[in-house]
C-alpha atoms as a PDB file:
ATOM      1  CA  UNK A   1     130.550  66.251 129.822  1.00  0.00           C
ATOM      2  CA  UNK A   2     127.803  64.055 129.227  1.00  0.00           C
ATOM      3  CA  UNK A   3     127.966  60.455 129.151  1.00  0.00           C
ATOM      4  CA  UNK A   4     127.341  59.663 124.996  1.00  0.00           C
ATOM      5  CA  UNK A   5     126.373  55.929 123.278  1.00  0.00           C
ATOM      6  CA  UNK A   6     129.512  54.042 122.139  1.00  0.00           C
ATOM      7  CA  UNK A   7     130.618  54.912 118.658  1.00  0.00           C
ATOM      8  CA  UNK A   8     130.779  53.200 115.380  1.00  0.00           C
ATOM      9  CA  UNK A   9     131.757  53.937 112.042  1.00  0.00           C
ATOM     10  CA  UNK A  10     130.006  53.617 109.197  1.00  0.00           C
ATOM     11  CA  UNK A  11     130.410  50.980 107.034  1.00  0.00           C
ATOM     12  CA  UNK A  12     129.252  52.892 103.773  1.00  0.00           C
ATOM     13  CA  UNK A  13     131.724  55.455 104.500  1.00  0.00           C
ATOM     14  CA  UNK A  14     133.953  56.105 102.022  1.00  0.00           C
ATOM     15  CA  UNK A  15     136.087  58.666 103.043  1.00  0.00           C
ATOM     16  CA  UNK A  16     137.811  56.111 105.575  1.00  0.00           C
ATOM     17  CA  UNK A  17     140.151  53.584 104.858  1.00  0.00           C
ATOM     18  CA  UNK A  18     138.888  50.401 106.774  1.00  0.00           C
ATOM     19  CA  UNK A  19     141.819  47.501 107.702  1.00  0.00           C
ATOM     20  CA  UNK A  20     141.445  44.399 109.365  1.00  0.00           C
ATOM     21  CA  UNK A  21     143.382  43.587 112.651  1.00  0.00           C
ATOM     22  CA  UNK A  22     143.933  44.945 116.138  1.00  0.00           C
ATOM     23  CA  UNK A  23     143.293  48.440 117.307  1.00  0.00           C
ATOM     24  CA  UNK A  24     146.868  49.781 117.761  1.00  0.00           C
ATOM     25  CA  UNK A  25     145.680  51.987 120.554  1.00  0.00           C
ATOM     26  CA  UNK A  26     144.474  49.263 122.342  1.00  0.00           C
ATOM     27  CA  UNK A  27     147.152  46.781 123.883  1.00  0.00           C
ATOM     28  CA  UNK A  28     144.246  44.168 124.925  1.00  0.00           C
ATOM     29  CA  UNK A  29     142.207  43.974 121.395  1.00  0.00           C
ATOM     30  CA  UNK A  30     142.454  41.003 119.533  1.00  0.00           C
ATOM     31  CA  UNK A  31     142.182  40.903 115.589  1.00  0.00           C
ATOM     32  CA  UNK A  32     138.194  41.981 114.844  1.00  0.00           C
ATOM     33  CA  UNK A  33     137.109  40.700 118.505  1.00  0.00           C
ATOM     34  CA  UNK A  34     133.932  42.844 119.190  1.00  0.00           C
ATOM     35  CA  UNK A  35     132.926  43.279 115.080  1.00  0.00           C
ATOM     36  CA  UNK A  36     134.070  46.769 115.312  1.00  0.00           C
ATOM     37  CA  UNK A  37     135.077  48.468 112.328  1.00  0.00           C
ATOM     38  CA  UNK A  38     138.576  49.292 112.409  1.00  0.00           C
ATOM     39  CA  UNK A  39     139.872  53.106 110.740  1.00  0.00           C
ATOM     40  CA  UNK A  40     143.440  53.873 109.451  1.00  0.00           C
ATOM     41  CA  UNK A  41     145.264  56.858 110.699  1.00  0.00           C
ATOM     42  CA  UNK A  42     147.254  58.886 108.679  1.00  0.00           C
ATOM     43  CA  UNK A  43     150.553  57.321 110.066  1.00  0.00           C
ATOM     44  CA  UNK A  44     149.327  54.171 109.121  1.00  0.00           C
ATOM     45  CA  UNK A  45     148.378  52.418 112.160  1.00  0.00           C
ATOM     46  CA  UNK A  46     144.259  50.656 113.271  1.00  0.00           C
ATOM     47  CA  UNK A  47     141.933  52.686 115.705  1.00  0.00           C
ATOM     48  CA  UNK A  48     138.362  52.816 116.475  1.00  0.00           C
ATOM     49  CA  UNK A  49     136.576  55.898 117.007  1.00  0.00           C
ATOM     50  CA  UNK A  50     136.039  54.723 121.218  1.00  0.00           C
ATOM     51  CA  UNK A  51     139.936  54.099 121.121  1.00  0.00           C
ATOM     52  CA  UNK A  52     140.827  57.340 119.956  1.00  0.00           C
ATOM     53  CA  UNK A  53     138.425  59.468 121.481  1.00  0.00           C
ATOM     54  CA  UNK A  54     139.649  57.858 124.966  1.00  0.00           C
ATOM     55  CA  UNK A  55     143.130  58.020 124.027  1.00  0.00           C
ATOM     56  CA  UNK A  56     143.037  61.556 122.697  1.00  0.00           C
ATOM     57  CA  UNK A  57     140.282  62.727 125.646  1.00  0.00           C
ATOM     58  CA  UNK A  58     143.267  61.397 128.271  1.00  0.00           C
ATOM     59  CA  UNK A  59     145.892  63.666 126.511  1.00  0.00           C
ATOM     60  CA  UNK A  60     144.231  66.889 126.667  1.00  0.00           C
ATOM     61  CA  UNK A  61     143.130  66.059 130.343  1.00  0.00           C
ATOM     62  CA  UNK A  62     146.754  65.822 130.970  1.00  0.00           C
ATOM     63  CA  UNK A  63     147.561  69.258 129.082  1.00  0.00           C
ATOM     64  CA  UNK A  64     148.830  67.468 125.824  1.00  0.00           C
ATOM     65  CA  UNK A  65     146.903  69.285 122.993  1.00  0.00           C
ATOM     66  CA  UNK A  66     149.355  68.092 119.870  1.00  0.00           C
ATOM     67  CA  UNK A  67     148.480  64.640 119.611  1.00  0.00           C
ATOM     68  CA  UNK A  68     150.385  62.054 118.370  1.00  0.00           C
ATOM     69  CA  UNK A  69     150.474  58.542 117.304  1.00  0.00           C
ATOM     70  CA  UNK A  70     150.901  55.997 120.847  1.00  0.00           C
ATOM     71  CA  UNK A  71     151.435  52.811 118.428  1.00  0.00           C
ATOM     72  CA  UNK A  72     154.334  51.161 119.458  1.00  0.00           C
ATOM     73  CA  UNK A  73     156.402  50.285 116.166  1.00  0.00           C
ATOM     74  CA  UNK A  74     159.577  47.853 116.961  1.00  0.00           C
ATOM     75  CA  UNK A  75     159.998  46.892 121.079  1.00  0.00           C
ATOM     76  CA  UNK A  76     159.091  49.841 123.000  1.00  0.00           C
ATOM     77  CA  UNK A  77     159.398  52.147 120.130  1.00  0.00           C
ATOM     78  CA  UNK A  78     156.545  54.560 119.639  1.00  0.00           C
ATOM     79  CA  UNK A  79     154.986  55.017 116.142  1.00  0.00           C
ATOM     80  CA  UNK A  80     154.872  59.589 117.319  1.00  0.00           C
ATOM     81  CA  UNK A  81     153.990  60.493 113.995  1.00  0.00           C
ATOM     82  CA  UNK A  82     151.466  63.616 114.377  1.00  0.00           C
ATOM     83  CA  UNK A  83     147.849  63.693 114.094  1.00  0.00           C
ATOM     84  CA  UNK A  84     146.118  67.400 113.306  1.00  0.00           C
ATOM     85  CA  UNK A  85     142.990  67.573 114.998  1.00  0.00           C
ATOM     86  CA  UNK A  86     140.999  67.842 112.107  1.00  0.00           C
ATOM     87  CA  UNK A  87     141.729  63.859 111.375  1.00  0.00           C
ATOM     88  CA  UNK A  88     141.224  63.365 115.461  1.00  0.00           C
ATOM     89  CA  UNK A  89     137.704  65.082 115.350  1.00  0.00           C
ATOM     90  CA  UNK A  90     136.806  62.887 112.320  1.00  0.00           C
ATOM     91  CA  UNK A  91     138.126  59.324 113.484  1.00  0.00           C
ATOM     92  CA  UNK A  92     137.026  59.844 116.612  1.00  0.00           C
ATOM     93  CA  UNK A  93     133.303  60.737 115.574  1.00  0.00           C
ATOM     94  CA  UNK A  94     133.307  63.666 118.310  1.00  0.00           C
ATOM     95  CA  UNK A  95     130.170  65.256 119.347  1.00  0.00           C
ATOM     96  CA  UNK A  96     129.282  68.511 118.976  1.00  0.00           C
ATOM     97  CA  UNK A  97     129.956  68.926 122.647  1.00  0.00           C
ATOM     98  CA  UNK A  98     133.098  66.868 122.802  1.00  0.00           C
ATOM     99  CA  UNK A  99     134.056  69.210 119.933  1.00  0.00           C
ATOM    100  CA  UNK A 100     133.492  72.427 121.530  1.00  0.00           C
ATOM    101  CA  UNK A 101     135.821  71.175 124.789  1.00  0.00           C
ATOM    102  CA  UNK A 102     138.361  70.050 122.418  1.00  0.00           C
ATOM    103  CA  UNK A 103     138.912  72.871 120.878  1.00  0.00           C
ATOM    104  CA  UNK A 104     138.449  75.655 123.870  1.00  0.00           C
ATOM    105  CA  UNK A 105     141.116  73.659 126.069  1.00  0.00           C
ATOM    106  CA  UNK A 106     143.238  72.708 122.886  1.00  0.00           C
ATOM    107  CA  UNK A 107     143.049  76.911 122.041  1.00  0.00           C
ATOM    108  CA  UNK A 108     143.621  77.514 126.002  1.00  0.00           C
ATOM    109  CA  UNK A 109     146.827  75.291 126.141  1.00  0.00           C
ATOM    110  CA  UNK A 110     147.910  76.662 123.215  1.00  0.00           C
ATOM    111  CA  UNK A 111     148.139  80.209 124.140  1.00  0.00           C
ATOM    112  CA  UNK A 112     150.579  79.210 126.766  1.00  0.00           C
ATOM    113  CA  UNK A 113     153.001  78.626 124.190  1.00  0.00           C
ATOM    114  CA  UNK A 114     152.086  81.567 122.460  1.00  0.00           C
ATOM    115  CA  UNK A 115     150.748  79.910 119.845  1.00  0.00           C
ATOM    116  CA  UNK A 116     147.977  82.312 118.006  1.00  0.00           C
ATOM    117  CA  UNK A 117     144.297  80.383 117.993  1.00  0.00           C
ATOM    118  CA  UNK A 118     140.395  82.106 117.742  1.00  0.00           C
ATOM    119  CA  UNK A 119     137.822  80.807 115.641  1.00  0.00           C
ATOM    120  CA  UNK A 120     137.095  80.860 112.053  1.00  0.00           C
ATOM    121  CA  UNK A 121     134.621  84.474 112.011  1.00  0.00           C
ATOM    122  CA  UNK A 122     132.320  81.805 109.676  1.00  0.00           C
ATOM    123  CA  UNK A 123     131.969  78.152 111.087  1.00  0.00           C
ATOM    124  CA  UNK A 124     133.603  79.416 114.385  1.00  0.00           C
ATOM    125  CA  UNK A 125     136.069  76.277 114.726  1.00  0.00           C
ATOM    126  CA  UNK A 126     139.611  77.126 115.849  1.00  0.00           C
ATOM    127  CA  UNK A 127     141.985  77.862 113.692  1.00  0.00           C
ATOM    128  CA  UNK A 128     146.059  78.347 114.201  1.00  0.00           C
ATOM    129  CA  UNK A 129     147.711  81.419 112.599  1.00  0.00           C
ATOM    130  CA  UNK A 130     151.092  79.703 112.322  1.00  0.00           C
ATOM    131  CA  UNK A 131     152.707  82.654 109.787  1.00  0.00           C
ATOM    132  CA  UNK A 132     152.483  85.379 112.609  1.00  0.00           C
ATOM    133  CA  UNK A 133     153.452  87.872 109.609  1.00  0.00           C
ATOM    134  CA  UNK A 134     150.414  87.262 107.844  1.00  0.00           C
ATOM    135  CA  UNK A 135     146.985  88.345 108.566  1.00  0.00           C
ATOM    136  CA  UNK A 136     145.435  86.226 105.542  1.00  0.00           C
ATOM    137  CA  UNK A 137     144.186  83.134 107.016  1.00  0.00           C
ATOM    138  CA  UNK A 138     142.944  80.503 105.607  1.00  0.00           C
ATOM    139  CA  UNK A 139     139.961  78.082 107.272  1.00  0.00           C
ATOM    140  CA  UNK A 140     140.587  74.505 105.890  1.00  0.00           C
ATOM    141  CA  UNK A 141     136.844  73.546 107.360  1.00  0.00           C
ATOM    142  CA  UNK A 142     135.061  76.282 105.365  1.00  0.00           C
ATOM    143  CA  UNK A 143     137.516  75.866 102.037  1.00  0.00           C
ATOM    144  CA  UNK A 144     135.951  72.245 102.161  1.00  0.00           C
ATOM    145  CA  UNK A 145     132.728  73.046 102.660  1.00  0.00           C
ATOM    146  CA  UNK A 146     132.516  75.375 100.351  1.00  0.00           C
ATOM    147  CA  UNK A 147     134.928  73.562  97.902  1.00  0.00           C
ATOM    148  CA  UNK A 148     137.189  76.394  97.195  1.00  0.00           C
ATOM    149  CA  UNK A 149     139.737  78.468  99.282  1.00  0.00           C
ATOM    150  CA  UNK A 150     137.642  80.577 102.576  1.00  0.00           C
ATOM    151  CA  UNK A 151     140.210  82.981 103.496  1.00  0.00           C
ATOM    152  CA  UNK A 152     139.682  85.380 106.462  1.00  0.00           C
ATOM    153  CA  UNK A 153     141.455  88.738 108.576  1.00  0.00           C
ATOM    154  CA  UNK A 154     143.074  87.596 111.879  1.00  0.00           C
ATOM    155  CA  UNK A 155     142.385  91.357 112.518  1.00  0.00           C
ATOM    156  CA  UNK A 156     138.866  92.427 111.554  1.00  0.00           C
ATOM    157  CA  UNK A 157     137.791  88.804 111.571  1.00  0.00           C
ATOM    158  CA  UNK A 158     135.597  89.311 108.374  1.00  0.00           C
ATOM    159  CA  UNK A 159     136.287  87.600 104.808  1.00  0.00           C
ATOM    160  CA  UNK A 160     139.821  88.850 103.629  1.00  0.00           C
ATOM    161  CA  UNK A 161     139.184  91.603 101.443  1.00  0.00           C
ATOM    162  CA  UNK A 162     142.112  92.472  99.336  1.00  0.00           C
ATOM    163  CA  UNK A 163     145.625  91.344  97.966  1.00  0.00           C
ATOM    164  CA  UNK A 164     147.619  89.080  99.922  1.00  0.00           C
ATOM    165  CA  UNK A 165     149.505  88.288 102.391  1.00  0.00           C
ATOM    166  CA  UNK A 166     149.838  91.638 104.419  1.00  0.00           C
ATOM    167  CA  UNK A 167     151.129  92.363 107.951  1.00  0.00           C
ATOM    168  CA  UNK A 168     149.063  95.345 108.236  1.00  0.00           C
ATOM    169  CA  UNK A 169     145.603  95.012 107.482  1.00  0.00           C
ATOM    170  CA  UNK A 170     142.921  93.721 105.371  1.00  0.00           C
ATOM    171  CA  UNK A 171     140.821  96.157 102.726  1.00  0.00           C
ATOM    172  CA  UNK A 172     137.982  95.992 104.627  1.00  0.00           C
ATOM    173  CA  UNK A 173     136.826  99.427 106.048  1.00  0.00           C
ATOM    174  CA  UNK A 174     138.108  99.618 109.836  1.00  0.00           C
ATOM    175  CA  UNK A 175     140.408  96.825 109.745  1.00  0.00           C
ATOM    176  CA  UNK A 176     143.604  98.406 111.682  1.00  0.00           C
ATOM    177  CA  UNK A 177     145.739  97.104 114.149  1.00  0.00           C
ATOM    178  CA  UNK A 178     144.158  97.791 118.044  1.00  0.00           C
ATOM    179  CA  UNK A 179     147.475  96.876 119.977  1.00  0.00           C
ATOM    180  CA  UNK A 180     149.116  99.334 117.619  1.00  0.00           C
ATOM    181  CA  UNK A 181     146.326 102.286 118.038  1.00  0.00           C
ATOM    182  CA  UNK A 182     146.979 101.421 121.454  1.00  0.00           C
ATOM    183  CA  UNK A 183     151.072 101.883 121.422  1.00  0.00           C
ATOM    184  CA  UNK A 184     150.347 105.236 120.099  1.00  0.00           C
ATOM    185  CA  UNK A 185     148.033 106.712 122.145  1.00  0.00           C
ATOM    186  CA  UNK A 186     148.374 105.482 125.133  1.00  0.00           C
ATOM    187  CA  UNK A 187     149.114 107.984 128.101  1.00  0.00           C
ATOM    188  CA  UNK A 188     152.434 108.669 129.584  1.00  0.00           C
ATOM    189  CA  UNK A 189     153.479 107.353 133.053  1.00  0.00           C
ATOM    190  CA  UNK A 190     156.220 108.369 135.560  1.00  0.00           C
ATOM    191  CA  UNK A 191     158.380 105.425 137.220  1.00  0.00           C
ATOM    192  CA  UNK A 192     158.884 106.564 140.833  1.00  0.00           C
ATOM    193  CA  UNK A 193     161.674 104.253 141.554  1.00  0.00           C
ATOM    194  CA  UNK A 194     163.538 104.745 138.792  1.00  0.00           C
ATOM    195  CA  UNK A 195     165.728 107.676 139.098  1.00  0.00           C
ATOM    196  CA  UNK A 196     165.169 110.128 136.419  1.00  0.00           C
ATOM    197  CA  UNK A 197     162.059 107.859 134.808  1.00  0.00           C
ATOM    198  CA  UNK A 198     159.621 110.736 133.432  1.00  0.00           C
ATOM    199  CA  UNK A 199     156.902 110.491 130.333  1.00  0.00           C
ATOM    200  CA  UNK A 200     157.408 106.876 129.278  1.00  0.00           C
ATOM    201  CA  UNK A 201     154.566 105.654 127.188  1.00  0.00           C
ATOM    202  CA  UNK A 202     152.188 103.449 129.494  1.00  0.00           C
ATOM    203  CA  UNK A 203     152.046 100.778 126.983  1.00  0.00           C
ATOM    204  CA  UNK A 204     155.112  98.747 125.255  1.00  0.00           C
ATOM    205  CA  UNK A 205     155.157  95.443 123.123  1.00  0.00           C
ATOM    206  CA  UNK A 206     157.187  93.308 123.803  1.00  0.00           C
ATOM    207  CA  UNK A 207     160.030  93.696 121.691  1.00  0.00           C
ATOM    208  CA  UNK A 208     161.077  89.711 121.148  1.00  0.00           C
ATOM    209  CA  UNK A 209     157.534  88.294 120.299  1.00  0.00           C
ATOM    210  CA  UNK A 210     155.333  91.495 120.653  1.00  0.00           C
ATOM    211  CA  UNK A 211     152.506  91.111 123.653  1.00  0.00           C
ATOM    212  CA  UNK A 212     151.071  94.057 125.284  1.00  0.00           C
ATOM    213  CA  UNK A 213     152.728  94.830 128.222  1.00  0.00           C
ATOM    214  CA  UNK A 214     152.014  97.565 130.755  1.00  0.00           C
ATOM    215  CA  UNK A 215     154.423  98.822 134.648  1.00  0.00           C
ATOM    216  CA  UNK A 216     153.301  98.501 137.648  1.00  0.00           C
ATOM    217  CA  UNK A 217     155.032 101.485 138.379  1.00  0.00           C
ATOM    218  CA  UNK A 218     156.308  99.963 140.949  1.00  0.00           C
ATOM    219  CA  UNK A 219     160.131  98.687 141.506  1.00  0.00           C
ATOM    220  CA  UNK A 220     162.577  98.586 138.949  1.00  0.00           C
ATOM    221  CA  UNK A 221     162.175  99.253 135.243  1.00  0.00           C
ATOM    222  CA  UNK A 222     162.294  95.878 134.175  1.00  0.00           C
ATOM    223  CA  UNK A 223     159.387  93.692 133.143  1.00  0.00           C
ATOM    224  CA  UNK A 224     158.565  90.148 132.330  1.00  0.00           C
ATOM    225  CA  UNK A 225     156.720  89.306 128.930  1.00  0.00           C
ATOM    226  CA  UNK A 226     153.863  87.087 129.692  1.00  0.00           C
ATOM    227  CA  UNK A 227     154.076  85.414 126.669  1.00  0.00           C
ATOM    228  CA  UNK A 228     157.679  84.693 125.819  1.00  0.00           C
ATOM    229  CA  UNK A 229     158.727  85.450 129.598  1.00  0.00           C
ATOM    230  CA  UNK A 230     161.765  87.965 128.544  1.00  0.00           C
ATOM    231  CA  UNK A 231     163.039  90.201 130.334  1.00  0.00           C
ATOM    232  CA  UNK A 232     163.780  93.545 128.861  1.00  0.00           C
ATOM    233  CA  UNK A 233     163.836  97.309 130.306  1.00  0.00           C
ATOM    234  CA  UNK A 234     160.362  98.926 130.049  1.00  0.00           C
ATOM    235  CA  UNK A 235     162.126 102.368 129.176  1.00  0.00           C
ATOM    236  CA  UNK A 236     164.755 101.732 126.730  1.00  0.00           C
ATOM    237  CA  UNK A 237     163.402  98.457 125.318  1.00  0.00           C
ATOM    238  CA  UNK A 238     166.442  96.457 125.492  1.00  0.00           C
ATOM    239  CA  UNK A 239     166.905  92.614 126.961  1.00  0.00           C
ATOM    240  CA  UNK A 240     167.587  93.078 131.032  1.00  0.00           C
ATOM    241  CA  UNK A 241     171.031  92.114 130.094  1.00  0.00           C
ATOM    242  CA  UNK A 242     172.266  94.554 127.804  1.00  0.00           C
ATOM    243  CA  UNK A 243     170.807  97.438 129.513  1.00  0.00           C
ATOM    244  CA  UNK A 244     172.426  96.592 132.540  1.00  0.00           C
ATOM    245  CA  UNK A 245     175.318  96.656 130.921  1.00  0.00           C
ATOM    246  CA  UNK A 246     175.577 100.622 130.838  1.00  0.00           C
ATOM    247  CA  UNK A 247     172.795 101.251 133.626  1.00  0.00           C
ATOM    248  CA  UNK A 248     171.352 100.054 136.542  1.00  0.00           C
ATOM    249  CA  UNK A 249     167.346  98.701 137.427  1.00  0.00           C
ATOM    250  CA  UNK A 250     166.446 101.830 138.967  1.00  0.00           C
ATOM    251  CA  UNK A 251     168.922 104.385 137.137  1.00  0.00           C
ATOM    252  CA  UNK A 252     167.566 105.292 133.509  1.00  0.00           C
ATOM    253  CA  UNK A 253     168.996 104.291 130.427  1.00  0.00           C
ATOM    254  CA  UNK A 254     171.974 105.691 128.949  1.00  0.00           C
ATOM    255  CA  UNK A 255     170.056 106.450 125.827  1.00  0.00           C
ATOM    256  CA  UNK A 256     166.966 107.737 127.958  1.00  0.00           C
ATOM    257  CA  UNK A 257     162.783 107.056 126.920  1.00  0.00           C
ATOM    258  CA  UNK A 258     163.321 104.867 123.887  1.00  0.00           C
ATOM    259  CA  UNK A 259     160.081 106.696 121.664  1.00  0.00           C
ATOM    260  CA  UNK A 260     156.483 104.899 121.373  1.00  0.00           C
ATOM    261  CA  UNK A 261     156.804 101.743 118.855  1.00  0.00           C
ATOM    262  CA  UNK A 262     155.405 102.148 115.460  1.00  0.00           C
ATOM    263  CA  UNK A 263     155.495  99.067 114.687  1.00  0.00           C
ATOM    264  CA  UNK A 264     154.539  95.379 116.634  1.00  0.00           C
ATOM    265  CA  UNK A 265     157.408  92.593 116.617  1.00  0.00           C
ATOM    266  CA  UNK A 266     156.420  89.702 115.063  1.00  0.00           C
ATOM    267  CA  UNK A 267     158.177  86.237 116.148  1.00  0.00           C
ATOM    268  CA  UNK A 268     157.463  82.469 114.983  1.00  0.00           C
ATOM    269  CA  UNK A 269     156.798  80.146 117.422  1.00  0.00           C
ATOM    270  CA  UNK A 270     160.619  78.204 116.237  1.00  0.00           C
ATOM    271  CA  UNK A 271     161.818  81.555 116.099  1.00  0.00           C
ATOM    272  CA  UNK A 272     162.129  81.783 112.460  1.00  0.00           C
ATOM    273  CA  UNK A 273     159.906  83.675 109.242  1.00  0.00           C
ATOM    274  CA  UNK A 274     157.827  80.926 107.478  1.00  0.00           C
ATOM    275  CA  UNK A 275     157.169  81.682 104.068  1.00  0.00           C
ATOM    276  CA  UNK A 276     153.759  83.902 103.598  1.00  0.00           C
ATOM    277  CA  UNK A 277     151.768  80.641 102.321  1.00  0.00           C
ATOM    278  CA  UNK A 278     148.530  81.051 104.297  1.00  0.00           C
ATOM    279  CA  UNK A 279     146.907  82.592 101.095  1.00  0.00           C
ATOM    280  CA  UNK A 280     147.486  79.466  99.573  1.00  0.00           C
ATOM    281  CA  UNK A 281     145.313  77.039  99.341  1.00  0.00           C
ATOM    282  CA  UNK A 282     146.928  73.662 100.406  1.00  0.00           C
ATOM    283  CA  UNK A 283     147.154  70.585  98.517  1.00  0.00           C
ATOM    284  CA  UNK A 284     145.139  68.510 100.888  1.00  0.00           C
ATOM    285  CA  UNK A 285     142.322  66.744  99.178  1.00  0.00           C
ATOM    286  CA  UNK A 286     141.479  64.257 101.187  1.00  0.00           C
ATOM    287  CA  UNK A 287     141.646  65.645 104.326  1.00  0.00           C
ATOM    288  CA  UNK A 288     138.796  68.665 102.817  1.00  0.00           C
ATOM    289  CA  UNK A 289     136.878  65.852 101.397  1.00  0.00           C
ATOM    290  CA  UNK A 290     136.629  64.428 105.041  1.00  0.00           C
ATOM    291  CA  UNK A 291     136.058  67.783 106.735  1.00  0.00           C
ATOM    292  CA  UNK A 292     133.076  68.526 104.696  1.00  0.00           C
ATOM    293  CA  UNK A 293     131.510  64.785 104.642  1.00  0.00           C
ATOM    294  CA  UNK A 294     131.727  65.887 108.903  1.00  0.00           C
ATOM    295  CA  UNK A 295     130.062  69.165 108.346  1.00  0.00           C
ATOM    296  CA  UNK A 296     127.373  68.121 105.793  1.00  0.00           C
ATOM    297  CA  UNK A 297     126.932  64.516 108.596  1.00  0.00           C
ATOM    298  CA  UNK A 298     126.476  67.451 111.676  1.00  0.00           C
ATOM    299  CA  UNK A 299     123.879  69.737 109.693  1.00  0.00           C
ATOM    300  CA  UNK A 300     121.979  66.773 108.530  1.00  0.00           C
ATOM    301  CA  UNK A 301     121.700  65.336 111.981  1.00  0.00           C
ATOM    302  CA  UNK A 302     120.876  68.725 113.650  1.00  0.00           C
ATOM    303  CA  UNK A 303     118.607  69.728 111.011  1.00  0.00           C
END
């Protein structure tokens, strides 16, 4: 990236709450040394928009993407209280171009977890799907902008059409579910080294958190999720473990071919169902007040 002029906030704006004394991010600064304006975080604690960019900049570099608070609170006791990145991009005054690498490497390291992250199909900023049971998402960038709930199809990636929430699909024409098109037309494949292995469907999901996964056709029957990294038999469906139990890798299953999946597991990221609250719009006032005072600041610089 770019080198870009040192940042500043603005003193007219009011949709920060200024304090006086140190940056808490920065173990050297001295009570309102350099003039610099200093903005509270939501945990409480003093930054500067240099101090948290750097601080924040240094985290992702290092494969951190959920950021927390560095502030140390009583000895060597850190503050850790979390920071979304919506507050991060606004404190820290990001660029345009800082933006866009925050949020491709924040939606790259995220994916490793298995976390689900594209971009709003409107203002194209990243968004989390964190109810993987609910296709009815809800862009808390947009909703501020356009001062009322902006809810979209993780699907289709069009406006939600429709009651909500829904697994399925949207009411837009064409929304359906690729993976699961896929699952049910996909060819059928022999396993060569698996003894009696004949017309297994090409294509399974994962049955713990639901990727795609596809056989090599080559070695054993088992496969390795590249998501949630289980282990499970590619012709009966089961965890390695309790197929083993009544057959071996390159035998087939007692119960034979399991039949093509009509349906796509669906698994939190703590393993859990979240209640279906995505087509909610969330009591978060201020933090939509700031998001659009960024937008309408971007357009009216670009403009």
């Amino acid at each position: 990236m770019e080198d870009i002029p040192e940042r500043s906030y603005d003193p007219l704006d009011n949709t920060l709450v200024f304090v006086s004394g140190r940056d808490d991010l920065d173990p050297f600064s001295a009570e309102d040394e350099d003039g610099s304006l200093r903005a509270q975080m939501s945990c409480g604690h003093a930054v500067t928009p240099d101090s948290l960019s750097e601080f924040c900049r240094h985290q992702l570099d290092q494969g951190n993407f959920k950021f927390k608070c560095p502030a140390l609170v009583q000895g060597t006791t850190k503050c850790n209280k979390p920071w979304s990145y919506q507050e991060v991009r606004r404190l820290a005054d990001l660029s345009v171009e800082e933006m866009q690498y925050f949020e491709e490497n924040i939606a790259r390291l995220a994916a490793t977890e298995g976390r689900e992250i594209q971009p709003c199909p409107k203002c194209k900023t990243n968004v989390e799907r964190k109810d993987l049971t609910n296709l009815c998402v809800q862009c808390p960038i947009c909703s501020a902008d356009q001062e009322r709930a902006y809810q979209f199809c993780w699907q289709c990636l069009r406006q939600w059409k429709g009651r909500g929430p829904r697994s399925d699909r949207c009411d837009n024409n064409g929304c359906s579910n690729k993976n699961l098109e896929l699952l049910q037309t996909c060819k059928t494949i022999d396993l060569p080294e698996v003894q009696g292995a004949t017309n297994c469907p090409s294509v399974r999901a994962c049955p713990k958190c639901g990727a795609i996964v596809e056989h090599s056709r080559k070695f054993c029957k088992n496969v390795h999720c590249p998501r949630c990294r289980l282990e499970f038999c590619f012709i009966c469906l089961k965890a390695k473990k309790k197929c083993n139990r009544t057959s071996t890798p390159y035998s087939l299953c007692q119960g034979g071919v399991a039949p093509r999946q009509t349906s796509i597991p669906v698994r939190n990221k703590d393993g859990r169902r979240r209640e279906r609250d995505d087509c909610v719009s969330p009591n978060q006032v201020l933090e939509q007040f700031r998001a659009r005072y960024q937008m309408r600041m971007l357009r009216a610089e670009f403009d």
